[in-house]
N, C-alpha and C. Protein backbone atom coordinates (compact mmCIF):
# COMPACT_ATOMS: atom_id res chain seq x y z
N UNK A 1 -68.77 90.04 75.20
CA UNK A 1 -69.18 88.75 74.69
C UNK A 1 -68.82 88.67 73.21
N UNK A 2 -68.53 87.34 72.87
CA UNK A 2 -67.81 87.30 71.30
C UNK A 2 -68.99 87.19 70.51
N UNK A 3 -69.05 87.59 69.38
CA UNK A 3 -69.92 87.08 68.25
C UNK A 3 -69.80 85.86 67.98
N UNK A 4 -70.55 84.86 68.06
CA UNK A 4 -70.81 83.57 67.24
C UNK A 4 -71.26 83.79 66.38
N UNK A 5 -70.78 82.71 64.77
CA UNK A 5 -70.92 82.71 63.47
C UNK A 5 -71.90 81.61 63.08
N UNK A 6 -72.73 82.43 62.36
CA UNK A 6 -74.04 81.28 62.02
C UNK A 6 -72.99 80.05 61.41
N UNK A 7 -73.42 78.86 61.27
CA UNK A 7 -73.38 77.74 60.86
C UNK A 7 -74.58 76.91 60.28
N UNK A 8 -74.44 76.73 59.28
CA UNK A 8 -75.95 75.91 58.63
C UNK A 8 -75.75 75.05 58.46
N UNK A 9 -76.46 73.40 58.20
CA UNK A 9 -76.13 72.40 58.09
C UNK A 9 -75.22 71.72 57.50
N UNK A 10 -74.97 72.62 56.15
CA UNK A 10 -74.29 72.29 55.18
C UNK A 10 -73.10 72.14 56.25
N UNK A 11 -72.85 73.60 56.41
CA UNK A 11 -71.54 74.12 56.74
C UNK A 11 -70.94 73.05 58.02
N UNK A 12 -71.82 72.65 59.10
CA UNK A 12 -71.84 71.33 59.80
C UNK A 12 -71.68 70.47 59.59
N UNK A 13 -72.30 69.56 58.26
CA UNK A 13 -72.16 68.43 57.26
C UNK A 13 -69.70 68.50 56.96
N UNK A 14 -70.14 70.02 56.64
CA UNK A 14 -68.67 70.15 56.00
C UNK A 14 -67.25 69.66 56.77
N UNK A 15 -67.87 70.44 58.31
CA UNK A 15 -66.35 70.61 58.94
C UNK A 15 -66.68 69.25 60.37
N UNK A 16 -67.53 68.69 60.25
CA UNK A 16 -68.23 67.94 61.56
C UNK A 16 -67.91 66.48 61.13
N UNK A 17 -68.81 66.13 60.26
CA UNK A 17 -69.52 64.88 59.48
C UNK A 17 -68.92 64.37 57.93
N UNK A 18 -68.18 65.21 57.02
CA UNK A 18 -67.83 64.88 56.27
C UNK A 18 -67.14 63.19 55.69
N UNK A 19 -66.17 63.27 56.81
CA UNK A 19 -65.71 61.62 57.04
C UNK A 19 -66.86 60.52 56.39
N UNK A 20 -67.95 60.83 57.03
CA UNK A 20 -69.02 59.89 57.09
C UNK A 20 -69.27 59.67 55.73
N UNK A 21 -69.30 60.74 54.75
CA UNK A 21 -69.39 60.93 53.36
C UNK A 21 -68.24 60.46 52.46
N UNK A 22 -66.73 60.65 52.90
CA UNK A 22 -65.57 60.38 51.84
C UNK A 22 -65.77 59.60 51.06
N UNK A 23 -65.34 59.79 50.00
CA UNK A 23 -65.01 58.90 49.33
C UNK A 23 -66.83 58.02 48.56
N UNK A 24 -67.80 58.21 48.79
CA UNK A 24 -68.84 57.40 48.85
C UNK A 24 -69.65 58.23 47.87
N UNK A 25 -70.34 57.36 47.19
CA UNK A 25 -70.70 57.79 45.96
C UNK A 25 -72.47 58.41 46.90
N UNK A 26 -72.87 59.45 46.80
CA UNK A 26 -74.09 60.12 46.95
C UNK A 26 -74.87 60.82 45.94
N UNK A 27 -76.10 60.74 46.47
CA UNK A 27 -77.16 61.84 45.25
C UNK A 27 -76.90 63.34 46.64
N UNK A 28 -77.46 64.20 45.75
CA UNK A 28 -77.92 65.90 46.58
C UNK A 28 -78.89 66.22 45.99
N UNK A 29 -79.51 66.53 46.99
CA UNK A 29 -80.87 67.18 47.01
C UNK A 29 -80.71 68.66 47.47
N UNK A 30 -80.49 69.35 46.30
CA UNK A 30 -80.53 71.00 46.48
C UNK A 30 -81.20 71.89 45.20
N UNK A 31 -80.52 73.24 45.63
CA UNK A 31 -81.01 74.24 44.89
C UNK A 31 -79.95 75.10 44.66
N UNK A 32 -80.54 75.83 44.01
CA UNK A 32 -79.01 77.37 43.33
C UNK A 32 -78.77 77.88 44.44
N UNK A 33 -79.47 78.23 45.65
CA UNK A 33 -79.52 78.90 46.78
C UNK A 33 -78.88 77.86 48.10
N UNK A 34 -78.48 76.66 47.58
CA UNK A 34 -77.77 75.47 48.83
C UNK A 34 -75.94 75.85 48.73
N UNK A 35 -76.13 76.84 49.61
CA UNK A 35 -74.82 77.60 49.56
C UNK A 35 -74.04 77.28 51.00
N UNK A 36 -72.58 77.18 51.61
CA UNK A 36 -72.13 77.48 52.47
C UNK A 36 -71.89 78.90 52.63
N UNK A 37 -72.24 79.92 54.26
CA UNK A 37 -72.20 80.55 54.26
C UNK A 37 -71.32 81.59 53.88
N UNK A 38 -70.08 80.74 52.93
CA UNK A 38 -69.21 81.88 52.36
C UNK A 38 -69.56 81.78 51.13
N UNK A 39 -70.85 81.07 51.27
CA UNK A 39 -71.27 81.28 49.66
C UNK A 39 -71.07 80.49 48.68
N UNK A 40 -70.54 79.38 48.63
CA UNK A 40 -70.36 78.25 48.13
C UNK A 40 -70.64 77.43 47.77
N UNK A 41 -71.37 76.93 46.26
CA UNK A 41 -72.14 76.38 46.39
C UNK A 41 -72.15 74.36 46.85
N UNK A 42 -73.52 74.49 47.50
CA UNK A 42 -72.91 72.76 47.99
C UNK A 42 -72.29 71.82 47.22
N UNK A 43 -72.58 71.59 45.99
CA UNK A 43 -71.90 70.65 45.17
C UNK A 43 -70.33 70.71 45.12
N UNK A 44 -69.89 72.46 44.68
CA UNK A 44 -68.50 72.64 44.87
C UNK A 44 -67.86 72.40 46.14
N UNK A 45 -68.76 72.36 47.24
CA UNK A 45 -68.33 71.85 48.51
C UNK A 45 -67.69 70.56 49.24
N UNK A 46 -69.11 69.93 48.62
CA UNK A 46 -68.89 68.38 48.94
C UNK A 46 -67.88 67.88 47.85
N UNK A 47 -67.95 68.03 46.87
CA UNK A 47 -66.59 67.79 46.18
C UNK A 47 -65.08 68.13 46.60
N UNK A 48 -65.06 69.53 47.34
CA UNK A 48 -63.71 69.75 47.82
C UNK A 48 -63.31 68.94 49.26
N UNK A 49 -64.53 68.42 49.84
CA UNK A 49 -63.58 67.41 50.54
C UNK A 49 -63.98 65.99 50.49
N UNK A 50 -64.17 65.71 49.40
CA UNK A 50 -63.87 64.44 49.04
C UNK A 50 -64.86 63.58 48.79
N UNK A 51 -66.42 64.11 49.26
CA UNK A 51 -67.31 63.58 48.59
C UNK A 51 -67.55 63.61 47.32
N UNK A 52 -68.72 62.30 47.00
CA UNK A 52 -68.71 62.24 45.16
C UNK A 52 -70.08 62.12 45.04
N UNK A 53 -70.55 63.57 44.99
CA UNK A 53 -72.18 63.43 44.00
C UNK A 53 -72.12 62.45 42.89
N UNK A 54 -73.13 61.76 42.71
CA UNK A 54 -73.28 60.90 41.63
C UNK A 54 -74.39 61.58 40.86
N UNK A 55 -75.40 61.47 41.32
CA UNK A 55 -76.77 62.39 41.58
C UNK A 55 -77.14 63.35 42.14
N UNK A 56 -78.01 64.35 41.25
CA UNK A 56 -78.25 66.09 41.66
C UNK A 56 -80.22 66.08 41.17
N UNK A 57 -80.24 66.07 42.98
CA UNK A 57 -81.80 65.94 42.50
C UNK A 57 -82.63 67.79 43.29
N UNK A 58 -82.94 68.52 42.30
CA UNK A 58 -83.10 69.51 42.40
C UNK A 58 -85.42 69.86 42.21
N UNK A 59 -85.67 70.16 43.15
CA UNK A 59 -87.17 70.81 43.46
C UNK A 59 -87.57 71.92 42.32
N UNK A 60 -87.75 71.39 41.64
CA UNK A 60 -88.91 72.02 40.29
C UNK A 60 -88.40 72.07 39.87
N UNK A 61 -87.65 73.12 39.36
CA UNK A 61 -87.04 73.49 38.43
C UNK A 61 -85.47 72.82 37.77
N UNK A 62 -84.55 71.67 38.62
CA UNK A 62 -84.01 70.94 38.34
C UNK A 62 -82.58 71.60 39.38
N UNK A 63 -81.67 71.09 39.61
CA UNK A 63 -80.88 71.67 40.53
C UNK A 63 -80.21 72.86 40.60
N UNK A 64 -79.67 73.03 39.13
CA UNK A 64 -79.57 74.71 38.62
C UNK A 64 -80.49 75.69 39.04
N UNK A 65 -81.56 75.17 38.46
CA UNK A 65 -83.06 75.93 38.26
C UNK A 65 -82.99 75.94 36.56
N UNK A 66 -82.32 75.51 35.83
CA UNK A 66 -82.68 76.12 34.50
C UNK A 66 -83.85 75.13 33.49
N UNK A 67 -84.32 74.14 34.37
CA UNK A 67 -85.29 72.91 33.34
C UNK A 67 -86.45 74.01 33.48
């Protein structure tokens, strides 16, 4: 039997759903830890295919973490 490779939402969002996003101006709601599983972080993500954070709304500490 083959190994299946986790997939997390992001990573779903990425290779599934992205379309839905192109081009369209969005906020994100993450953290330092909102990574694709190769580690990536989401912002650098959604930017490489073509989405456009406008807004980075980050849980306490600010989306970095550094506020």
């Amino acid at each position: 039997m083959a190994a299946r490779r986790f997939q997390t939402g992001l990573d779903t969002l990425l290779t599934t759903h992205a379309r839905w996003l192109r081009g369209k101006r969005v906020g994100l709601l993450a953290h330092p830890a909102s990574v694709t599983r190769d580690l990536v972080p989401a912002l650098d993500a959604l930017v490489a295919v073509g989405v456009r954070p406008v807004l980075l709304y980050g849980p306490e500490h600010g989306y970095g973490g550094g506020a």
